[in-house]
C-alpha atoms as a PDB file:
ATOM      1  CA  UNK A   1       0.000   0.000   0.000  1.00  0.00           C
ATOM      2  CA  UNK A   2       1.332   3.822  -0.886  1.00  0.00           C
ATOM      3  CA  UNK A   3       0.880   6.499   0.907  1.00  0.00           C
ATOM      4  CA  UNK A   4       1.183   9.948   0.952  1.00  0.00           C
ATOM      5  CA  UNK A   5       1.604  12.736   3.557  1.00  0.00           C
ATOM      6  CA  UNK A   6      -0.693  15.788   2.316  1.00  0.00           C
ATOM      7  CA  UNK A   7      -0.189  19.212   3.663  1.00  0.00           C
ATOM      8  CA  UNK A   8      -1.945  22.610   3.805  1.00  0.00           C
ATOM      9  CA  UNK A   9       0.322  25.681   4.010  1.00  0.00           C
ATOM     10  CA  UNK A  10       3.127  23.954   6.684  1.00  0.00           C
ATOM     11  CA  UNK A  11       0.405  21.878   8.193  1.00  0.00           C
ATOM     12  CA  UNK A  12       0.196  18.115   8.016  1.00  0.00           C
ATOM     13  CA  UNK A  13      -3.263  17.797   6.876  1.00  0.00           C
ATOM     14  CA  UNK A  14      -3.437  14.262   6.216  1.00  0.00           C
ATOM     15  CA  UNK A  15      -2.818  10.859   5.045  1.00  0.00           C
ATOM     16  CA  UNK A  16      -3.880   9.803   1.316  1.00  0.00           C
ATOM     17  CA  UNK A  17      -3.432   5.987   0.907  1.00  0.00           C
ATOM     18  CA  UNK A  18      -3.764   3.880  -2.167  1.00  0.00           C
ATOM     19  CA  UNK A  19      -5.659   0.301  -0.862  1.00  0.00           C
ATOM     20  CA  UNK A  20      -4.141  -2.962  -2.617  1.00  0.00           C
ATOM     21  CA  UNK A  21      -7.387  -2.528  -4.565  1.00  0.00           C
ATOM     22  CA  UNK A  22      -6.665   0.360  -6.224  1.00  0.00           C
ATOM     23  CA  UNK A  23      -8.654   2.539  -4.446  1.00  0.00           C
ATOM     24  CA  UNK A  24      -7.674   5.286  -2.366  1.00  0.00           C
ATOM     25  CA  UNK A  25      -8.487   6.403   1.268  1.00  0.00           C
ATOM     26  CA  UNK A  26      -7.915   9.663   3.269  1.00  0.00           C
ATOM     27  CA  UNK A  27      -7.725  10.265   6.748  1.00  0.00           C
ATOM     28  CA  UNK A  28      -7.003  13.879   8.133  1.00  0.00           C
ATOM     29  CA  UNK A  29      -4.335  13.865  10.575  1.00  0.00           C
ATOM     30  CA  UNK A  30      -6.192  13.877  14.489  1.00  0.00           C
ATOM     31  CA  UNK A  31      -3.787  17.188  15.654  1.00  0.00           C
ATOM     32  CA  UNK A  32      -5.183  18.715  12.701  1.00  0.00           C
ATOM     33  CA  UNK A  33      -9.131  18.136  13.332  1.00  0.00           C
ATOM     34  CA  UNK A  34      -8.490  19.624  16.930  1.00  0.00           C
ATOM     35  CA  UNK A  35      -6.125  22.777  15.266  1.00  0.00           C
ATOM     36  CA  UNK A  36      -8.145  23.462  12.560  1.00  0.00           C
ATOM     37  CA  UNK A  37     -11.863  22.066  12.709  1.00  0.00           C
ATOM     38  CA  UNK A  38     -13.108  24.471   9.725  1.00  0.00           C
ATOM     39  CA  UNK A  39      -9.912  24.337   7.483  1.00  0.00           C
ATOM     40  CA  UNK A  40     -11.050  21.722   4.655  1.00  0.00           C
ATOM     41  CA  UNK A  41      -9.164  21.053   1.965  1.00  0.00           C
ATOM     42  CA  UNK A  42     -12.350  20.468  -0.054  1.00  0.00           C
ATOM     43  CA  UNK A  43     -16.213  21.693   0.355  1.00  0.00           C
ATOM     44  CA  UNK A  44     -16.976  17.416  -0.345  1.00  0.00           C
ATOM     45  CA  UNK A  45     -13.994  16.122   2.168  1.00  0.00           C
ATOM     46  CA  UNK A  46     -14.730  18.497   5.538  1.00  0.00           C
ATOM     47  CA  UNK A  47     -12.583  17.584   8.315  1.00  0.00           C
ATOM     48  CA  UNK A  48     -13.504  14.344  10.295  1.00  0.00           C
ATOM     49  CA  UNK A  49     -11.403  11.935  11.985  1.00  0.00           C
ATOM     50  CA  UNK A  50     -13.210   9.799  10.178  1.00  0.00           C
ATOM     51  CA  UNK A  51     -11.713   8.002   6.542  1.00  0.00           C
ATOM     52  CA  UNK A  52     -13.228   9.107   3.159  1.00  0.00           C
ATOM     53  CA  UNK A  53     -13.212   6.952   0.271  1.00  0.00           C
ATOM     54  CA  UNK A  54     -12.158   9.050  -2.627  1.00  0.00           C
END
């Protein structure tokens, strides 16, 4: 599985992972969703510690 680390500005923002499927995953970073609850990086992925299928 790959993986990348995605940032906003000089903030982690997040993981993005590929799944041996193909298919890929992303899961803000938790420090993040407490620092910066309103600072999406898209209107359809708001933050969430939850994982979003992409």
């Amino acid at each position: 599985m790959r993986q990348a680390m995605i940032y906003y500005q000089d903030d982690l923002a997040g993981i993005l992972f590929e799944t041996d499927d193909g298919e890929y995953e992303f899961a803000y970073d938790k420090e993040y969703v407490k620092s910066f609850p309103e600072r999406f990086l898209t209107f359809t992925m708001p933050v969430s510690e939850k994982k979003v299928l992409i």
